[in-house]
Protein backbone atom coordinates (compact mmCIF):
# COMPACT_ATOMS: atom_id res chain seq x y z
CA UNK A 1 17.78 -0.59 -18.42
CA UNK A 2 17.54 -1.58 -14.71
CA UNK A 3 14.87 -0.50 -12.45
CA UNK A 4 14.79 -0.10 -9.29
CA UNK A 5 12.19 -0.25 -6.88
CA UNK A 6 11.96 1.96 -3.58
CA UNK A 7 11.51 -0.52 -0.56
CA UNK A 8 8.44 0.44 1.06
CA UNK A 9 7.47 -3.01 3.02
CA UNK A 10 8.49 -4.49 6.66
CA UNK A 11 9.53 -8.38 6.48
CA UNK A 12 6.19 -8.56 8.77
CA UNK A 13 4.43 -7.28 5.97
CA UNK A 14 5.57 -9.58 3.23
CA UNK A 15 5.46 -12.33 4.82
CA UNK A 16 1.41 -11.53 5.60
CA UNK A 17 1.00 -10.57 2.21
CA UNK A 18 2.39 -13.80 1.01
CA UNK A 19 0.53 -16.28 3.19
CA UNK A 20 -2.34 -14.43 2.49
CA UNK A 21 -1.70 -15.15 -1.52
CA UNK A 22 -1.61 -18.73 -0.04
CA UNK A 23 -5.00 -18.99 1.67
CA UNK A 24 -6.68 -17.77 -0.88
CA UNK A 25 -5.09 -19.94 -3.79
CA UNK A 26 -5.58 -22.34 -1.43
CA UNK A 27 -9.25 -21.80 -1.11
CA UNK A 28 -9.36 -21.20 -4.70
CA UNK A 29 -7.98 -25.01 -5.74
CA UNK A 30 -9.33 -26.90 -2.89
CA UNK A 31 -13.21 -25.87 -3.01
CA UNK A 32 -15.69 -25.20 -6.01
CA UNK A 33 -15.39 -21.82 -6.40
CA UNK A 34 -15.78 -21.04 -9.98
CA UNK A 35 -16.25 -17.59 -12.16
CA UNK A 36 -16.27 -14.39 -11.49
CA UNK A 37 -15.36 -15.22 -7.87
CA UNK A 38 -12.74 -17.08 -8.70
CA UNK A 39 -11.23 -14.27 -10.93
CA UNK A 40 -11.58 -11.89 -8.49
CA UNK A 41 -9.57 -13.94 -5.86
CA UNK A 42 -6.90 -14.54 -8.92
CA UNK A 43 -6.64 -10.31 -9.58
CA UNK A 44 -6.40 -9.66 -5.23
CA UNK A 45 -3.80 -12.55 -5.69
CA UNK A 46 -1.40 -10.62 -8.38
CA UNK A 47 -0.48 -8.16 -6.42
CA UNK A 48 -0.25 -8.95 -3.75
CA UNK A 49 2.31 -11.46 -4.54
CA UNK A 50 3.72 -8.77 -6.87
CA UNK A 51 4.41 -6.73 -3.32
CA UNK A 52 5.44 -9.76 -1.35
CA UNK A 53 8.37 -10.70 -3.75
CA UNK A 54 9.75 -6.97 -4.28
CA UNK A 55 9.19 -5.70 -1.37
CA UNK A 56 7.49 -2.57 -3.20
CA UNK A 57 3.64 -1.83 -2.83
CA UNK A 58 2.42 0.60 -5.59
CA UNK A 59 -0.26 1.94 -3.14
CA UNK A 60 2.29 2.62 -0.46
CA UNK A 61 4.06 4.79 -2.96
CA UNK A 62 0.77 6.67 -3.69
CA UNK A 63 0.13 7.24 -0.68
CA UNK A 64 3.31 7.79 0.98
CA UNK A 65 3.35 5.29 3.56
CA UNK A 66 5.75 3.02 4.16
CA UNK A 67 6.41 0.10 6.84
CA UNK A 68 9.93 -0.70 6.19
CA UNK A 69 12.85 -0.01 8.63
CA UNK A 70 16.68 -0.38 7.57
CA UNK A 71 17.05 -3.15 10.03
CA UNK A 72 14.52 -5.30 7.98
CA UNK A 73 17.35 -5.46 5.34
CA UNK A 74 20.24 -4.79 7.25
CA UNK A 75 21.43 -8.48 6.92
CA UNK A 76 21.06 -7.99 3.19
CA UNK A 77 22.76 -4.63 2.72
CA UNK A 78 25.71 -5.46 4.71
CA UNK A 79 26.25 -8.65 2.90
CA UNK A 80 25.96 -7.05 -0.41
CA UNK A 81 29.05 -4.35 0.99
CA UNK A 82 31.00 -6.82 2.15
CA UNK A 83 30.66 -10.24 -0.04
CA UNK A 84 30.69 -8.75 -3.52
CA UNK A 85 32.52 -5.70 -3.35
CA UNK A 86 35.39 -7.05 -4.99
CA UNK A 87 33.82 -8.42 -7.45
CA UNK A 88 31.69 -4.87 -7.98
């Protein structure tokens, strides 16, 4: 069973989401921050990088927003129609 997940995320905002992800882990391995802190930054972390790597943001979809235009994945469409459709 495949699923698939409804774009709802610009490049812009992945790539913000993921250095964001990095700060903080950053933050989290490079000072002292320890317990319930340092939990908290690991659960914010999750998805976040969840959203960054799929493209999909669970409270876009709740809320119906969405910052994604075609062009952000034009490059990827077109080379999926063109490359592999033999092979489809």
């Amino acid at each position: 069973m495949k699923i698939k997940l409804k774009r709802n995320m610009s490049n812009f905002d992945r790539i913000v989401r993921f250095l964001v992800v990095l700060i903080l882990l950053s933050v989290l391995y490079f000072t002292e921050i320890k317990g319930l802190l340092a939990i908290v930054i690991i659960l914010i972390c999750i998805p976040f990088l969840f959203a960054s790597v799929t493209a999909h943001c669970p409270f876009y979809q709740s809320t119906n927003l969405s910052t994604y235009t075609h062009e952000d994945f034009e490059n990827i469409d077109s080379f999926k129609d063109t490359e592999f459709k033999d092979k489809l």
